[in-house]
PDB file of N, CA and C in Angstrom:
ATOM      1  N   UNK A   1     -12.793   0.278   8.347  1.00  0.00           N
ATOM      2  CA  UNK A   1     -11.930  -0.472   9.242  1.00  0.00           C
ATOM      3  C   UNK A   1     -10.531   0.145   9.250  1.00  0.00           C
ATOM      4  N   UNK A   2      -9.534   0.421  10.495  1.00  0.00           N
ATOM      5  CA  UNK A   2      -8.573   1.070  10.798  1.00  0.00           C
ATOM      6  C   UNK A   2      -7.283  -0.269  10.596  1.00  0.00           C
ATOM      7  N   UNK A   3      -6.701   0.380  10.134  1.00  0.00           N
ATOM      8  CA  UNK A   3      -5.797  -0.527   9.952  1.00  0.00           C
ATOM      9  C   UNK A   3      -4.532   0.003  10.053  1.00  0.00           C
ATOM     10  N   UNK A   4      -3.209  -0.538  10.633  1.00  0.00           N
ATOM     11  CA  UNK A   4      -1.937   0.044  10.705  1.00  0.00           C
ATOM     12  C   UNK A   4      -0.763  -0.204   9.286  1.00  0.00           C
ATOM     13  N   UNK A   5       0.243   1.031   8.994  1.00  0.00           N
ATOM     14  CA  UNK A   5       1.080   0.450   8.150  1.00  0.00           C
ATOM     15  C   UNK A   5       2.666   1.126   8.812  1.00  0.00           C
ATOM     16  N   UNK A   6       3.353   0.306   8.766  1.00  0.00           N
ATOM     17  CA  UNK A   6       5.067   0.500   8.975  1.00  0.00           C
ATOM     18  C   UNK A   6       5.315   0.374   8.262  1.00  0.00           C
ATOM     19  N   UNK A   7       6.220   1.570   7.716  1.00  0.00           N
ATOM     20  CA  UNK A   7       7.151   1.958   6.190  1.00  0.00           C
ATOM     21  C   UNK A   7       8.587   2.433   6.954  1.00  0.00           C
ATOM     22  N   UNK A   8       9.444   1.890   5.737  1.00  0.00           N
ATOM     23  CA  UNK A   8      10.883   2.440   6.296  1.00  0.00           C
ATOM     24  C   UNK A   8      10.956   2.525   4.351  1.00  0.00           C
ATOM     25  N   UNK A   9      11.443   3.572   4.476  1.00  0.00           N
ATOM     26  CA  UNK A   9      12.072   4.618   3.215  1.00  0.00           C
ATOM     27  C   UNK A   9      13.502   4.913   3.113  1.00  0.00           C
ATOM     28  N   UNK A  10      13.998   4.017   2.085  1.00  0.00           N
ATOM     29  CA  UNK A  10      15.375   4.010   2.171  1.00  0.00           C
ATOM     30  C   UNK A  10      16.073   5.032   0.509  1.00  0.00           C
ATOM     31  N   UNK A  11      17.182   5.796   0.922  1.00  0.00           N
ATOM     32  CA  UNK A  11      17.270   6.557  -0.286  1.00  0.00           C
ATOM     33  C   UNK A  11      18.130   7.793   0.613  1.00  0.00           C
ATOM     34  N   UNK A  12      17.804   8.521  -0.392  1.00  0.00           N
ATOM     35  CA  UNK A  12      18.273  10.405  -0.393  1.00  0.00           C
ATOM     36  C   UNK A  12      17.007  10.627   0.745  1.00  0.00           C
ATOM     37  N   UNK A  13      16.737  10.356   2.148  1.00  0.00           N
ATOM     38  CA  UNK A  13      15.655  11.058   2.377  1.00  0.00           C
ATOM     39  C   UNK A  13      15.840  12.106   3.664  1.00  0.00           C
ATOM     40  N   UNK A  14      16.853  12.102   4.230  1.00  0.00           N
ATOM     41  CA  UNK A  14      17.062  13.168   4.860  1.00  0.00           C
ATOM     42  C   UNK A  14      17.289  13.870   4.640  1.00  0.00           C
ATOM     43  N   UNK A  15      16.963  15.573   5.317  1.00  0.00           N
ATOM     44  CA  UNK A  15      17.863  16.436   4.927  1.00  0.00           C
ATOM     45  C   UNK A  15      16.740  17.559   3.790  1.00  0.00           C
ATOM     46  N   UNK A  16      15.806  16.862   3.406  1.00  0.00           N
ATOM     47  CA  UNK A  16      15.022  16.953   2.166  1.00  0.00           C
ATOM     48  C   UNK A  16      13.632  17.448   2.699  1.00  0.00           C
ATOM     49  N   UNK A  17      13.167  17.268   4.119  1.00  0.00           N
ATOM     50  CA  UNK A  17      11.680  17.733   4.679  1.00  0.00           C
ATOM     51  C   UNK A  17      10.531  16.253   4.218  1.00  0.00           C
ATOM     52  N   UNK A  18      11.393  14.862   4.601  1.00  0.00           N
ATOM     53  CA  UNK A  18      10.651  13.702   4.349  1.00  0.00           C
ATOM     54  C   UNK A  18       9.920  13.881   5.570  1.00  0.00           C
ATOM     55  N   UNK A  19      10.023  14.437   6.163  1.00  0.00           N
ATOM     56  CA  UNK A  19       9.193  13.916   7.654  1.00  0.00           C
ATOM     57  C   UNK A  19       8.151  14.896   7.546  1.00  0.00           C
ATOM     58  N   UNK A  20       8.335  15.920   7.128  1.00  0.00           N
ATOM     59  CA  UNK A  20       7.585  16.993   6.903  1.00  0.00           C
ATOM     60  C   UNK A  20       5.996  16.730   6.193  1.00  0.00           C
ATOM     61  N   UNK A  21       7.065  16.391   4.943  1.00  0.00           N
ATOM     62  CA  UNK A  21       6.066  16.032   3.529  1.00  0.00           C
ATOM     63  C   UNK A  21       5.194  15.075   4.514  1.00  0.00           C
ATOM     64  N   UNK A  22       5.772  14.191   4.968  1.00  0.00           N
ATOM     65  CA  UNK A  22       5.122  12.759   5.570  1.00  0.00           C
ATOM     66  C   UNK A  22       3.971  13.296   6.309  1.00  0.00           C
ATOM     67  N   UNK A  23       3.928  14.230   6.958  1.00  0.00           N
ATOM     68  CA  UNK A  23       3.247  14.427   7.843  1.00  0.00           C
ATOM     69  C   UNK A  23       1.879  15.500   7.652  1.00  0.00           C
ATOM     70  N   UNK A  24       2.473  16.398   6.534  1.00  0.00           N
ATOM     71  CA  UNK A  24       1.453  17.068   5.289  1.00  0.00           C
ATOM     72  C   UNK A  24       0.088  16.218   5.293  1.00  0.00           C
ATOM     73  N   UNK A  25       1.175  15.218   4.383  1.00  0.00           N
ATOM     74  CA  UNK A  25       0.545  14.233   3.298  1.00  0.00           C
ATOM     75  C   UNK A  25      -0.608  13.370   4.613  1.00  0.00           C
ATOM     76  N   UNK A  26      -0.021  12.939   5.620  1.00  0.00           N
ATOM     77  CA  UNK A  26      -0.905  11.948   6.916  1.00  0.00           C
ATOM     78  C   UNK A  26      -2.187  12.879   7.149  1.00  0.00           C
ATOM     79  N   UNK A  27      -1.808  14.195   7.140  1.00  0.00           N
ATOM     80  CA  UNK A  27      -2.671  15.032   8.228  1.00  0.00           C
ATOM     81  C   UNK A  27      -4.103  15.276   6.801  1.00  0.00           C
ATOM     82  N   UNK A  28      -3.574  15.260   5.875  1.00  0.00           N
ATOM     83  CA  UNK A  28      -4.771  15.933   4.720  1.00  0.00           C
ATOM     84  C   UNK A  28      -5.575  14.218   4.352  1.00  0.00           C
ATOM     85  N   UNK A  29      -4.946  13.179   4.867  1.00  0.00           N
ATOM     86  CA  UNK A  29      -5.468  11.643   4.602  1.00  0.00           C
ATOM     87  C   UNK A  29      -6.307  11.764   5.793  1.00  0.00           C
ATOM     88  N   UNK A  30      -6.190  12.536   6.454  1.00  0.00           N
ATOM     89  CA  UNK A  30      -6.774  11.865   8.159  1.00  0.00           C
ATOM     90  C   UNK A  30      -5.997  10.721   8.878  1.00  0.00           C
ATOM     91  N   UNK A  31      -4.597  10.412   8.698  1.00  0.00           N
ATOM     92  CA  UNK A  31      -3.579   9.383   9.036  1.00  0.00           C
ATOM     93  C   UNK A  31      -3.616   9.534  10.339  1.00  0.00           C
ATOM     94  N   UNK A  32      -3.523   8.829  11.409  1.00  0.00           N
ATOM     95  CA  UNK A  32      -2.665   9.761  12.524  1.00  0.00           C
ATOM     96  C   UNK A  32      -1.534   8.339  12.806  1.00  0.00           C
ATOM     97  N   UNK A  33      -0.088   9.737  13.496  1.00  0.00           N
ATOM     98  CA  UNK A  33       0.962   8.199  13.607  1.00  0.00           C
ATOM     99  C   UNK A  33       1.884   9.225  13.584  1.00  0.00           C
ATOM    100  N   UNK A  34       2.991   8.590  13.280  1.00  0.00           N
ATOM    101  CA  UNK A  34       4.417   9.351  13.167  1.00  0.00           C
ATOM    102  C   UNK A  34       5.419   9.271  12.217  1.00  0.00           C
ATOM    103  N   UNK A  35       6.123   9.714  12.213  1.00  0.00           N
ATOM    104  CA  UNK A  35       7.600   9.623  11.076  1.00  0.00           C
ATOM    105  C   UNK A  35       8.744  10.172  11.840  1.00  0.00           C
ATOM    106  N   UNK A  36       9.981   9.280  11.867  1.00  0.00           N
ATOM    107  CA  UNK A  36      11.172   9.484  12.605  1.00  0.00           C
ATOM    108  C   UNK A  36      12.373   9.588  11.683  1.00  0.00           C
ATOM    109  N   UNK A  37      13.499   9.926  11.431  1.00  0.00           N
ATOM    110  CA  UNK A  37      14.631   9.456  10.935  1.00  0.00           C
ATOM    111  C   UNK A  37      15.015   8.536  11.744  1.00  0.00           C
ATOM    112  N   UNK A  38      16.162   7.529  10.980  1.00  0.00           N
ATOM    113  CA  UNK A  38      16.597   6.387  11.406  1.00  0.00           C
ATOM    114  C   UNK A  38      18.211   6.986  11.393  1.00  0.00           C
ATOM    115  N   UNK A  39      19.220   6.208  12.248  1.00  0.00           N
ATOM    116  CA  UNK A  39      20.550   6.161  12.194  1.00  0.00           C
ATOM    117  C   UNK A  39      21.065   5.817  10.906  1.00  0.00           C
ATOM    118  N   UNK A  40      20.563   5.493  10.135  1.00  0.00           N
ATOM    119  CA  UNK A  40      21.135   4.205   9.087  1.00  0.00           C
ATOM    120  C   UNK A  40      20.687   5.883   7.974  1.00  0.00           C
ATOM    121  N   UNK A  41      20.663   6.675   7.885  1.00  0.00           N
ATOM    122  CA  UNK A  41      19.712   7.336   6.837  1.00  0.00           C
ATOM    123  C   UNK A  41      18.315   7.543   6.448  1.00  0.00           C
ATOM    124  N   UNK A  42      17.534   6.280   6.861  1.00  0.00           N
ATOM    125  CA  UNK A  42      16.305   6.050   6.274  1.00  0.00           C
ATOM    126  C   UNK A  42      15.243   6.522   7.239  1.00  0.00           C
ATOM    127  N   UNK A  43      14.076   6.301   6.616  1.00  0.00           N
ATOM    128  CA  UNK A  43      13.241   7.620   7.449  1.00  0.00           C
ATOM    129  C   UNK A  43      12.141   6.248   7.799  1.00  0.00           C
ATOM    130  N   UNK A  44      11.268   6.072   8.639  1.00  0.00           N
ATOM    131  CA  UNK A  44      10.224   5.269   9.498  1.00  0.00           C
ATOM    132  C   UNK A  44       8.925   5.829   9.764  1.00  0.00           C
ATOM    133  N   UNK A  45       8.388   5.110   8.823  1.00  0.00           N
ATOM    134  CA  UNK A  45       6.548   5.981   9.727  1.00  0.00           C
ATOM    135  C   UNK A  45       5.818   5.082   9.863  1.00  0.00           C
ATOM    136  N   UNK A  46       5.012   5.020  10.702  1.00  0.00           N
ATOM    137  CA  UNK A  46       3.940   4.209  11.016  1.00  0.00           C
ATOM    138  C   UNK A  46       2.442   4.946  11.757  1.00  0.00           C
ATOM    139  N   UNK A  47       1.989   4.250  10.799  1.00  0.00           N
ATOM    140  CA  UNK A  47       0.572   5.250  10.646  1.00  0.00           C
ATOM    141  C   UNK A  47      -0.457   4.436  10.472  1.00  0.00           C
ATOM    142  N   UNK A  48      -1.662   5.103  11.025  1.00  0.00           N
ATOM    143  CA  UNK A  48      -3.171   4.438  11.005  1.00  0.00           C
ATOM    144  C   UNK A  48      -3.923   4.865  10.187  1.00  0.00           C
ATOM    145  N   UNK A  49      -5.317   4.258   9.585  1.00  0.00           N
ATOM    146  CA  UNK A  49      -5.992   5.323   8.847  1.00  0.00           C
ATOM    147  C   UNK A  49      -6.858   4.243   8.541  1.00  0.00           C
ATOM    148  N   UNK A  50      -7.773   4.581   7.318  1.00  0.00           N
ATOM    149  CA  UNK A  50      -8.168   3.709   6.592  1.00  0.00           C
ATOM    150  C   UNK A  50      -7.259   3.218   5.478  1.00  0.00           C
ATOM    151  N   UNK A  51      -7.668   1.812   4.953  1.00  0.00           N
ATOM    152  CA  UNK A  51      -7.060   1.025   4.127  1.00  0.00           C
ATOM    153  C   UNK A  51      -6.517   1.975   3.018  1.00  0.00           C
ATOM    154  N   UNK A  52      -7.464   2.696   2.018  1.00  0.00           N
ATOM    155  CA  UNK A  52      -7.307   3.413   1.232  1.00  0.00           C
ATOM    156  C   UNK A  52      -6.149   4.695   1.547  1.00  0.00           C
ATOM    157  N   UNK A  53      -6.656   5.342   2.250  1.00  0.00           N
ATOM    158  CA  UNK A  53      -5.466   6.637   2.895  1.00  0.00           C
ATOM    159  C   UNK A  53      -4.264   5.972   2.789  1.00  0.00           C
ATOM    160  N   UNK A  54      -4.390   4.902   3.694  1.00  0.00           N
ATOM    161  CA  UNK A  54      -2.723   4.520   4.222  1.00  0.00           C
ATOM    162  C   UNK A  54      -1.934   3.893   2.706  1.00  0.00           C
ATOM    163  N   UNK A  55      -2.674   3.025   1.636  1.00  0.00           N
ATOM    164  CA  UNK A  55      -2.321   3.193   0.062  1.00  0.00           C
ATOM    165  C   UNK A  55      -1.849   4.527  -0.286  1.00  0.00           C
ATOM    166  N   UNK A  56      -2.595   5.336  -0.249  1.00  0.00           N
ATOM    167  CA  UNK A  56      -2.158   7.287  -0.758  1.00  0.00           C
ATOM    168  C   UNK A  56      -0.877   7.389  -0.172  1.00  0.00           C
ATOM    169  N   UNK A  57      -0.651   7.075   1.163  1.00  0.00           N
ATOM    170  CA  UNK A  57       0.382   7.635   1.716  1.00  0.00           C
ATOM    171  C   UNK A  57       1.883   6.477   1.205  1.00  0.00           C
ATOM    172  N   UNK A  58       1.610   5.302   1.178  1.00  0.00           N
ATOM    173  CA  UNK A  58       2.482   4.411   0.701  1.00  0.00           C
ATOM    174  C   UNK A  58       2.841   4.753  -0.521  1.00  0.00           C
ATOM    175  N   UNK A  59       1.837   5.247  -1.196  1.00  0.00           N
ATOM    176  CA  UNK A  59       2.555   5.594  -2.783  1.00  0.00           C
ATOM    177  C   UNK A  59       3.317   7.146  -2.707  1.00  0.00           C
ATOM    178  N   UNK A  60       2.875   7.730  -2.006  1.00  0.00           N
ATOM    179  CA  UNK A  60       3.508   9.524  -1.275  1.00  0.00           C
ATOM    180  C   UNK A  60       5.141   9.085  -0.970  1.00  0.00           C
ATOM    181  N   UNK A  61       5.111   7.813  -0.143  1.00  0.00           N
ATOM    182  CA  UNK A  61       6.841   7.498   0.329  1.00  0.00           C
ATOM    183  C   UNK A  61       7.561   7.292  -0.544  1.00  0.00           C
ATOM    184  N   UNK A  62       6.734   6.652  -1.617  1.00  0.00           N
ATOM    185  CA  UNK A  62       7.517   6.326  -2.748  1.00  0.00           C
ATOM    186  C   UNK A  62       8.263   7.221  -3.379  1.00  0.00           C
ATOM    187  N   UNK A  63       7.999   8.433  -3.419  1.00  0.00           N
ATOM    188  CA  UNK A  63       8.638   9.366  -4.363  1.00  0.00           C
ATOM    189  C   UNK A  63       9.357  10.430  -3.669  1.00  0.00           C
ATOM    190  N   UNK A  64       8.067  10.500  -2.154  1.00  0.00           N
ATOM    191  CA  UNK A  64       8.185  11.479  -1.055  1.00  0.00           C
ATOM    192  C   UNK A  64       8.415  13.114  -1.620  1.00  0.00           C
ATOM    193  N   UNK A  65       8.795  13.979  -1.149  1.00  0.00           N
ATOM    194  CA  UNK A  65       8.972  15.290  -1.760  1.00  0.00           C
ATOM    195  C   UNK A  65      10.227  15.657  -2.998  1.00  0.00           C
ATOM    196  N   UNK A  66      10.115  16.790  -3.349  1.00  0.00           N
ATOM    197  CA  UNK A  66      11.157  17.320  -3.795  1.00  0.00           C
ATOM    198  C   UNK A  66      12.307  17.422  -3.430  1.00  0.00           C
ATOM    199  N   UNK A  67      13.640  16.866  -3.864  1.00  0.00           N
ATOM    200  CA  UNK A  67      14.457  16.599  -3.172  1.00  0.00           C
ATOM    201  C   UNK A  67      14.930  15.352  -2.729  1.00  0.00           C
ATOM    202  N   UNK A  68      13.917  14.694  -2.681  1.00  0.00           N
ATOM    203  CA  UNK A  68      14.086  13.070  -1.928  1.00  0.00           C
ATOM    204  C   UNK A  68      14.381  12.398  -3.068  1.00  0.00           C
ATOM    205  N   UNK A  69      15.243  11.253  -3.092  1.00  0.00           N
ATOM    206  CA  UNK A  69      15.518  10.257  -3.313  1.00  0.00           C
ATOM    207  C   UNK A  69      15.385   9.226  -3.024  1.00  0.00           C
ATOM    208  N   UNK A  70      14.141   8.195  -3.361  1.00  0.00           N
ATOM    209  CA  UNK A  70      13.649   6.936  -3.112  1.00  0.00           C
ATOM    210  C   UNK A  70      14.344   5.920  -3.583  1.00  0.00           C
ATOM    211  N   UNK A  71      15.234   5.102  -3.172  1.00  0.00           N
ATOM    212  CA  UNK A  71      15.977   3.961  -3.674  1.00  0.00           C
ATOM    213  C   UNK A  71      14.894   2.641  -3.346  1.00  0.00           C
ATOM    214  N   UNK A  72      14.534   2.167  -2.379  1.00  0.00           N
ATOM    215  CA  UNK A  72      14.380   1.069  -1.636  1.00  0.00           C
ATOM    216  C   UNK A  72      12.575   2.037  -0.273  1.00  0.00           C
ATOM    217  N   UNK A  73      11.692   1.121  -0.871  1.00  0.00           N
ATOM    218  CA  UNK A  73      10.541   1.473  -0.046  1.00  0.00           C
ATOM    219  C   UNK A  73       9.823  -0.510   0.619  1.00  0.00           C
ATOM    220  N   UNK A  74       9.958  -0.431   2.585  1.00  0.00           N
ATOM    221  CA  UNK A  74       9.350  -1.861   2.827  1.00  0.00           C
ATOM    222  C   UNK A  74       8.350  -1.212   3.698  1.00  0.00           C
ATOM    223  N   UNK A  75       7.531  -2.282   3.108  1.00  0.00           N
ATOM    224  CA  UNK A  75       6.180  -1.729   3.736  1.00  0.00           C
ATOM    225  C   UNK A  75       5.207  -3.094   4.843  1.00  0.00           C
ATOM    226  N   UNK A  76       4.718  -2.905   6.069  1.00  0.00           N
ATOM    227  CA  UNK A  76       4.195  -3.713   6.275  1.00  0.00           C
ATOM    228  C   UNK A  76       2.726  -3.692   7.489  1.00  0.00           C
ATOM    229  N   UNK A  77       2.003  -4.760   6.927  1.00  0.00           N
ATOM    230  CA  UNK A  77       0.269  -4.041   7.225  1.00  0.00           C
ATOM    231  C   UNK A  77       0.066  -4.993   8.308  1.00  0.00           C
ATOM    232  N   UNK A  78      -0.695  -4.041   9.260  1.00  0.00           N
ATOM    233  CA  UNK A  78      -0.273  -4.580  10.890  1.00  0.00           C
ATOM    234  C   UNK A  78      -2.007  -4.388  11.173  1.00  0.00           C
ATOM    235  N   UNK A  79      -2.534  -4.876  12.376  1.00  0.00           N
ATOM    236  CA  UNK A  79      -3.837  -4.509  13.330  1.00  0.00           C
ATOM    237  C   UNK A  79      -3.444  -3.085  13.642  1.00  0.00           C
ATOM    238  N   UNK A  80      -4.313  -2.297  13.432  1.00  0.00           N
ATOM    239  CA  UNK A  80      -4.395  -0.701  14.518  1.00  0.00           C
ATOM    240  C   UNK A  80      -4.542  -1.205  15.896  1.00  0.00           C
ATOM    241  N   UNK A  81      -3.857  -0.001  16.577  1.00  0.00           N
ATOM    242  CA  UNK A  81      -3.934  -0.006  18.098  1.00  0.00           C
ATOM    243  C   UNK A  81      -4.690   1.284  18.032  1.00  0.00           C
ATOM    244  N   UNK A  82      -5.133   2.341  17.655  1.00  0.00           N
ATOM    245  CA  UNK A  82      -5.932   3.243  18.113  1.00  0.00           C
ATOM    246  C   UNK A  82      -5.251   4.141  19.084  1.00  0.00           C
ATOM    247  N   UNK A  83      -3.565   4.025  19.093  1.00  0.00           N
ATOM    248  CA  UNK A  83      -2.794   4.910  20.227  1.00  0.00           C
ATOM    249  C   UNK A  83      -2.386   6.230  19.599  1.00  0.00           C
ATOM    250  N   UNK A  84      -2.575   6.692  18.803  1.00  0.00           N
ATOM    251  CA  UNK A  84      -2.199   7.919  17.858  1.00  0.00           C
ATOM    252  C   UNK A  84      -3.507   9.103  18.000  1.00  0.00           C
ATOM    253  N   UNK A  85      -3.144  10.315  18.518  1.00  0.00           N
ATOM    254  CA  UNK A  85      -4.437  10.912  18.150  1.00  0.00           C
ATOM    255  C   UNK A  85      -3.715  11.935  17.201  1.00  0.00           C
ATOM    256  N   UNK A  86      -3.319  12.115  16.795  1.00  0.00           N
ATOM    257  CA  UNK A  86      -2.549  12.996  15.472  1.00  0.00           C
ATOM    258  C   UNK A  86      -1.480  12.208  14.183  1.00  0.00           C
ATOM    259  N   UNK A  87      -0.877  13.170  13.387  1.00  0.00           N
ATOM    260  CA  UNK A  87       0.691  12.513  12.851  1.00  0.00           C
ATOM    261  C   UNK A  87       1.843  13.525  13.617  1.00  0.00           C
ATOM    262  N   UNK A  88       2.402  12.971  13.591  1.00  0.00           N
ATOM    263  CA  UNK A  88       3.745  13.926  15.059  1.00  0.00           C
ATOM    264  C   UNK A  88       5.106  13.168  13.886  1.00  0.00           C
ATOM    265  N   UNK A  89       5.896  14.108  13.825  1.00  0.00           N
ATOM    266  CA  UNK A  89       7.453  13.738  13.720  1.00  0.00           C
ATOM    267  C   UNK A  89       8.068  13.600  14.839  1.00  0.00           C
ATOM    268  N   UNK A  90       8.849  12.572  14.861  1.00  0.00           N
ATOM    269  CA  UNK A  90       9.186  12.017  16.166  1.00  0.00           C
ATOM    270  C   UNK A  90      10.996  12.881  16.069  1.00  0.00           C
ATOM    271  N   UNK A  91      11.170  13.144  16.957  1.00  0.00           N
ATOM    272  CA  UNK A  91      12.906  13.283  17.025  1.00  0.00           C
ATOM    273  C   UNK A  91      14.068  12.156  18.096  1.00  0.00           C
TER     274      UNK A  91
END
């Protein structure tokens, strides 16, 4: 069963290849969805997958890459829409 998750990652995360990592990490889960930076600093992804994957990837934000600084991780589990056919960094 497909299920959606919205994460906003608050911390050191720009600047660092969070969107990058994010999108690594989605594409080797089979995730598909996106990751944006936010105005505020913090980075946004929202992604589909299975239950399990989208766990892998929630615990991935947590620490996110080398470089990153995770202060503050909110996470929240939504119905899939099935509108994603990849993971894309959004600009």
């Amino acid at each position: 069963m497909m299920e959606r998750l919205h994460i906003i990652i608050i911390g050191d995360v720009q600047g660092v290849f969070f969107r990058a990592g994010a999108q690594s990490e989605a594409r080797k889960l089979g995730i598909t969805g996106w990751a944006r930076n936010l105005p505020d600093g913090s980075v946004e992804v929202t992604a589909e997958g299975a239950h399990e994957s989208l766990e892998k990837l929630l615990v991935w934000c947590g620490h996110g890459p080398a470089g990153a600084s995770v202060s503050e991780i909110k996470s929240e589990w939504l119905a899939a829409t099935g509108e994603f056919a990849d993971f894309r960094i959004k600009y």
